[in-house]
N, C-alpha and C. Protein backbone atom coordinates (compact mmCIF):
# COMPACT_ATOMS: atom_id res chain seq x y z
N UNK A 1 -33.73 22.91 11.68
CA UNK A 1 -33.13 21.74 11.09
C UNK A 1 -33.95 21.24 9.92
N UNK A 2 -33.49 19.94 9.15
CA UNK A 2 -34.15 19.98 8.07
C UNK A 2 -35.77 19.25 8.37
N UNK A 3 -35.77 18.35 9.60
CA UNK A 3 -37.15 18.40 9.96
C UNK A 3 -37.83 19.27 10.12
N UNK A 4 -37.78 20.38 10.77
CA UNK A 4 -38.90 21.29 10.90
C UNK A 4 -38.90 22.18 9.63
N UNK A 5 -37.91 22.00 8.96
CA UNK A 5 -37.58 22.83 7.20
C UNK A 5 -38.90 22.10 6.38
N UNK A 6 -38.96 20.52 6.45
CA UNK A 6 -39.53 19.61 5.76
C UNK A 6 -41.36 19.76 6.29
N UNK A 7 -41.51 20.03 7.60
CA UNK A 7 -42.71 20.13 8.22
C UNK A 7 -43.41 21.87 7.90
N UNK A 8 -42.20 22.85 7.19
CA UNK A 8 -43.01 24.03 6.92
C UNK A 8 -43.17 23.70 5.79
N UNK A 9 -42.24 23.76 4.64
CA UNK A 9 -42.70 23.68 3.50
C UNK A 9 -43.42 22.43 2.80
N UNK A 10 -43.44 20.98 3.63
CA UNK A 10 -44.57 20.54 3.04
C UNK A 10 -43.98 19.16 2.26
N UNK A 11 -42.51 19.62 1.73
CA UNK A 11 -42.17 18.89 0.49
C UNK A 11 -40.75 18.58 0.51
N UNK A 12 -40.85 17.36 0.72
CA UNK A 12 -39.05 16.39 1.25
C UNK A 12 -38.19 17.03 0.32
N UNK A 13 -38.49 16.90 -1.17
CA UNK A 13 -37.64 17.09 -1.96
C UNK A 13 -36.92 18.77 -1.72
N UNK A 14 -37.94 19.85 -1.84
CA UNK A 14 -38.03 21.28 -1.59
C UNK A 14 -37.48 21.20 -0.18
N UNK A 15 -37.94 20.96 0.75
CA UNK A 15 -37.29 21.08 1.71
C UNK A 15 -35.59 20.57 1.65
N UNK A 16 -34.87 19.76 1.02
CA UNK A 16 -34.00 19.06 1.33
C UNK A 16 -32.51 19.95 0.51
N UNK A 17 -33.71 20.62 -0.74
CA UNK A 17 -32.84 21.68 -1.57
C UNK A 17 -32.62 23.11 -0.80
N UNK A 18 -33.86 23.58 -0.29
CA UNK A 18 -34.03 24.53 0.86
C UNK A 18 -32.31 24.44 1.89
N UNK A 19 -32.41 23.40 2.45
CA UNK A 19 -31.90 23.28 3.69
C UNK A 19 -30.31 23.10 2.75
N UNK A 20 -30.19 22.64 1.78
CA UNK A 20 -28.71 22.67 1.41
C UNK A 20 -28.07 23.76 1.02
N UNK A 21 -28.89 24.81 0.36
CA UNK A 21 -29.02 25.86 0.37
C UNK A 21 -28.43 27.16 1.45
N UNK A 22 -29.17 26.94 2.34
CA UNK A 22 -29.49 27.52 3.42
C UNK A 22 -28.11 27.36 4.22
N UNK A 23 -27.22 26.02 4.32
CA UNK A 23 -26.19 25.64 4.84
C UNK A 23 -25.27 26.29 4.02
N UNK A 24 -25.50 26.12 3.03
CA UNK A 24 -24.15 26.28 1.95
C UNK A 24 -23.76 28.05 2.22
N UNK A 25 -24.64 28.65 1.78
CA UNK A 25 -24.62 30.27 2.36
C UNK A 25 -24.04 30.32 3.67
N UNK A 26 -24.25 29.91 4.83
CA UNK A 26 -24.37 29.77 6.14
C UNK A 26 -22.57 29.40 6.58
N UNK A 27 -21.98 29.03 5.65
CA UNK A 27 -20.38 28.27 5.78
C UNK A 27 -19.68 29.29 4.80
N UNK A 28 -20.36 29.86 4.27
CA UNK A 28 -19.25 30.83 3.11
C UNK A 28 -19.09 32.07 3.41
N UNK A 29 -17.80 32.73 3.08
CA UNK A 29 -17.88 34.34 3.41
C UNK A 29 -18.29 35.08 2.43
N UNK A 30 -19.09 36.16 2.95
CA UNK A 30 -19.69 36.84 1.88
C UNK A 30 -18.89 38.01 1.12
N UNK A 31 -17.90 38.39 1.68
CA UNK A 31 -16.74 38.63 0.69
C UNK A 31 -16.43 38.03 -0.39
N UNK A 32 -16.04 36.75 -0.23
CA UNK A 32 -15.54 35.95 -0.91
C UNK A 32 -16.84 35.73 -2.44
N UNK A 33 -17.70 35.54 -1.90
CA UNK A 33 -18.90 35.88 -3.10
C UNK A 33 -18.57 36.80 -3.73
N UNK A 34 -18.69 38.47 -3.41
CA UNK A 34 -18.36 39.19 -4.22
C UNK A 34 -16.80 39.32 -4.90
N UNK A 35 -15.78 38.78 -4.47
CA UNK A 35 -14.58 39.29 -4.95
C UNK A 35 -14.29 37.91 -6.08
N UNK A 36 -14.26 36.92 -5.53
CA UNK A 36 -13.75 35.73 -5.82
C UNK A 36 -13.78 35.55 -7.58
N UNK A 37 -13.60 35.11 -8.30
CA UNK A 37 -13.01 34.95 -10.01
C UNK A 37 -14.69 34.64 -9.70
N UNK A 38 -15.61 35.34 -11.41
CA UNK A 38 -16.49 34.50 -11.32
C UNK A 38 -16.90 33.18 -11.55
N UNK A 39 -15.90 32.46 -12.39
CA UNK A 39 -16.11 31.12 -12.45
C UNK A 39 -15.96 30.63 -11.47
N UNK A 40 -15.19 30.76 -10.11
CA UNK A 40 -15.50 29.70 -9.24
C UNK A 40 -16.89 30.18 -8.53
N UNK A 41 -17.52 31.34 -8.29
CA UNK A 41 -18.19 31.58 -7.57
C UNK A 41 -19.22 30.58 -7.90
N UNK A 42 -19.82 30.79 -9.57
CA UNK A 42 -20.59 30.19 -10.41
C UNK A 42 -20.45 28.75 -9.83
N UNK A 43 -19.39 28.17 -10.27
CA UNK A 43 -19.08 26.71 -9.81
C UNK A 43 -19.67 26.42 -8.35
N UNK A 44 -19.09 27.04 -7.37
CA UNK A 44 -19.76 26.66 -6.29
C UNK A 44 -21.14 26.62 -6.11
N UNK A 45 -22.06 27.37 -6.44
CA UNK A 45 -23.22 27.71 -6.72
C UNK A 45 -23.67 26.12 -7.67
N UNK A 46 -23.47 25.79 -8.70
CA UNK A 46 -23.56 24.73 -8.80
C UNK A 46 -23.16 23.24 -8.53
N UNK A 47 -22.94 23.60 -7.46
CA UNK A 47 -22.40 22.28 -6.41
C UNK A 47 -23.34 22.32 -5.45
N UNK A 48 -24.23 23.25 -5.54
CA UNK A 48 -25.48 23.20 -3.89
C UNK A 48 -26.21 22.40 -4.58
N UNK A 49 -26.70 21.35 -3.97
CA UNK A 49 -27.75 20.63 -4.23
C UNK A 49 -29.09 21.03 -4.48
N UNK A 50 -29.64 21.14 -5.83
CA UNK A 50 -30.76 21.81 -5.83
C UNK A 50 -30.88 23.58 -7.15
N UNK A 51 -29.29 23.73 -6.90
CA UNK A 51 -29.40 25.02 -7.62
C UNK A 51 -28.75 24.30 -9.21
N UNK A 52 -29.81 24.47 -10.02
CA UNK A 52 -28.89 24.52 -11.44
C UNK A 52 -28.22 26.30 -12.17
N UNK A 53 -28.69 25.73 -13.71
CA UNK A 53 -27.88 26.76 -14.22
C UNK A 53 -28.66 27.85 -14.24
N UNK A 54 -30.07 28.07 -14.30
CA UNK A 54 -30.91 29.50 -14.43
C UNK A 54 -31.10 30.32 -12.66
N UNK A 55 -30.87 29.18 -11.92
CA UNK A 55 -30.65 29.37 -10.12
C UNK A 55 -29.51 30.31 -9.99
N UNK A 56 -28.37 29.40 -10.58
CA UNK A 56 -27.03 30.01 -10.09
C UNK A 56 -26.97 31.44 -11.20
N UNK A 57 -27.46 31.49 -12.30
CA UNK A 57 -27.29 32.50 -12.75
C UNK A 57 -28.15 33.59 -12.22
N UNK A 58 -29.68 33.66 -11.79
CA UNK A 58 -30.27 34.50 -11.12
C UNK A 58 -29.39 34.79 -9.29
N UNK A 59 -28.70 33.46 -8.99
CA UNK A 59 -28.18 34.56 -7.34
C UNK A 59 -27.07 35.23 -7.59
N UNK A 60 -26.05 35.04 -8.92
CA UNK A 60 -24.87 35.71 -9.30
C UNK A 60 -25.42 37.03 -9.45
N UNK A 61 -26.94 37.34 -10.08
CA UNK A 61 -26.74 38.52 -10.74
C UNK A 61 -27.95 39.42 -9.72
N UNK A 62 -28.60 39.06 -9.16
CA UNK A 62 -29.57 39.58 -8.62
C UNK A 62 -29.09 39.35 -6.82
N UNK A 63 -28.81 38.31 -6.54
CA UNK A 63 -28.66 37.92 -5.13
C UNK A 63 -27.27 38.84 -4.70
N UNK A 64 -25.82 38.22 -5.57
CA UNK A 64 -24.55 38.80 -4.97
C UNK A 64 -24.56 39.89 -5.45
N UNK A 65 -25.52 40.36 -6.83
CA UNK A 65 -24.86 41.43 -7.38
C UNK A 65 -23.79 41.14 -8.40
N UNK A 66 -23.13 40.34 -9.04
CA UNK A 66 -22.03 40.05 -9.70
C UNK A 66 -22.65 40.06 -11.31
N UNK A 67 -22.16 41.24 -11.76
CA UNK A 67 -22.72 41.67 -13.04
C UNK A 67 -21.68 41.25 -14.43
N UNK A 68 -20.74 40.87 -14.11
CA UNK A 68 -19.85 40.67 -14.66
C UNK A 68 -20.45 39.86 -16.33
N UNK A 69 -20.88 38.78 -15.71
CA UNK A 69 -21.37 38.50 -17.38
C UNK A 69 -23.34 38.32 -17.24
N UNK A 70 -23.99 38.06 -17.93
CA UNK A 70 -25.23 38.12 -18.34
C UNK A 70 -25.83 36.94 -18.47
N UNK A 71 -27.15 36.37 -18.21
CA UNK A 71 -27.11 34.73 -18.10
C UNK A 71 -27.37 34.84 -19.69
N UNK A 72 -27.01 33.32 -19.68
CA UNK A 72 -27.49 33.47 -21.25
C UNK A 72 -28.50 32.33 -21.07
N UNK A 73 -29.25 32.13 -22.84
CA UNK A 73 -30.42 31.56 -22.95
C UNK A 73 -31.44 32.43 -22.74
N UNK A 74 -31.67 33.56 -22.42
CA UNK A 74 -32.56 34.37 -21.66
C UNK A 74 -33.19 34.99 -23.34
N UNK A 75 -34.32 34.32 -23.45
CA UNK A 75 -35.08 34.88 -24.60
C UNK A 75 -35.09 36.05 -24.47
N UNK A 76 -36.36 36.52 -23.79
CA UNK A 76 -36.03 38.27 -23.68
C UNK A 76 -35.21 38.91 -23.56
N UNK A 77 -34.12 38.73 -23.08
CA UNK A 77 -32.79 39.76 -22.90
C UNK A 77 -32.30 39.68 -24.58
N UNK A 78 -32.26 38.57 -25.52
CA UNK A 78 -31.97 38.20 -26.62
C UNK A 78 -32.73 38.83 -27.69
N UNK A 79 -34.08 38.82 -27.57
CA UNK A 79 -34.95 40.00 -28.20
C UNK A 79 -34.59 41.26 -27.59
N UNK A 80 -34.93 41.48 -26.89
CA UNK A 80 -34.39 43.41 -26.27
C UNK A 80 -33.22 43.45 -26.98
N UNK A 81 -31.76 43.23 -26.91
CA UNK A 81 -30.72 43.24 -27.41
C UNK A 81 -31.18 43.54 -29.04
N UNK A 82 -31.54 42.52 -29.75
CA UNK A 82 -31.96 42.67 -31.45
C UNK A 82 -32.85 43.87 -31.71
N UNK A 83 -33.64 44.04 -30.47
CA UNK A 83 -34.20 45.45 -31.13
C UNK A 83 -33.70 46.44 -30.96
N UNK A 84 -32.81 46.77 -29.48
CA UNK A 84 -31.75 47.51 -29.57
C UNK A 84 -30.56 47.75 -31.14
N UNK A 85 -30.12 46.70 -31.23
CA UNK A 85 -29.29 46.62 -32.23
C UNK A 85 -29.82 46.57 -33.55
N UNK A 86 -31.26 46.73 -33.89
CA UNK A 86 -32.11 46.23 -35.13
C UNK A 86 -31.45 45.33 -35.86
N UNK A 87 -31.78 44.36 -35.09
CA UNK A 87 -30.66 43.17 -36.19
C UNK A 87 -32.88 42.31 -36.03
N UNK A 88 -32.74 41.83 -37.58
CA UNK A 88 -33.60 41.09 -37.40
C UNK A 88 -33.23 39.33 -37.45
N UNK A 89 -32.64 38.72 -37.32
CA UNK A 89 -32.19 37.76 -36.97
C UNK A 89 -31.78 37.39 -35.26
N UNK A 90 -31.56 36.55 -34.88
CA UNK A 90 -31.19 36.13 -33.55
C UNK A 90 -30.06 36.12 -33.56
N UNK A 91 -29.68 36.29 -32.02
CA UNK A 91 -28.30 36.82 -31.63
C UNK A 91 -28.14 35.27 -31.00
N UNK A 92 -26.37 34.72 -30.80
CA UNK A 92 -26.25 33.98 -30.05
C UNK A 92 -25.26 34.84 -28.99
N UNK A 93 -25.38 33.89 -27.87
CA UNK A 93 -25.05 34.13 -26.51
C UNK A 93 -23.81 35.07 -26.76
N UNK A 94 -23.11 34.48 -27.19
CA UNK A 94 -21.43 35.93 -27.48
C UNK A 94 -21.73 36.71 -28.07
N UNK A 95 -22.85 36.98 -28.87
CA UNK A 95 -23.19 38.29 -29.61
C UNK A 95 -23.84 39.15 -28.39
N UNK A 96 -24.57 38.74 -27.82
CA UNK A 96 -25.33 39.35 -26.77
C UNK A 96 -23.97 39.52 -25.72
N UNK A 97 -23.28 38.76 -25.11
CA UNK A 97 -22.56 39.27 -24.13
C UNK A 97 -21.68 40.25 -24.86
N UNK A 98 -20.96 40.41 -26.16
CA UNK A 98 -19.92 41.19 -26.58
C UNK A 98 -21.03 42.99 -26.28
């Protein structure tokens, strides 16, 4: 429970994101993660208390697997891309996902 959540890790706040977390997974089908449109998946993911936008984009792509689009903002992926493409200028986010 979230007391003994709060008594391992130490930290009300961490613990309280932990445990919403932890529930939210715990009520969903994991089908439904992988199949579901990715915008709602995304959406839901940012409705857990605790997960923002670099969260929900690392469990879309690493956690479910859902490769579909690429996080953006991601400096390095934005450099790799330009040197791939030798563009010496910066790419924005639709250049990199196209």
């Amino acid at each position: 429970g979230p007391d003994a959540l709060r008594e391992t890790v130490g930290h009300e706040r961490r613990a309280s994101y932990l445990f919403a977390v932890a529930t939210a997974f715990a009520t969903v089908d994991d089908s439904w993660l992988r199949t579901a449109p990715w915008d709602e998946v995304h959406a839901w993911l940012l409705a857990i208390k605790g997960i923002g936008a670099w969260s929900a984009a690392f469990i879309m792509l690493r956690g479910i697997g859902r490769m579909e689009r690429l996080p953006s903002g991601e400096s390095r992926l934005a450099e790799a891309v330009a040197r791939v493409y030798h563009r010496q200028q910066g790419l924005t986010d639709a250049e990199i996902a196209a």
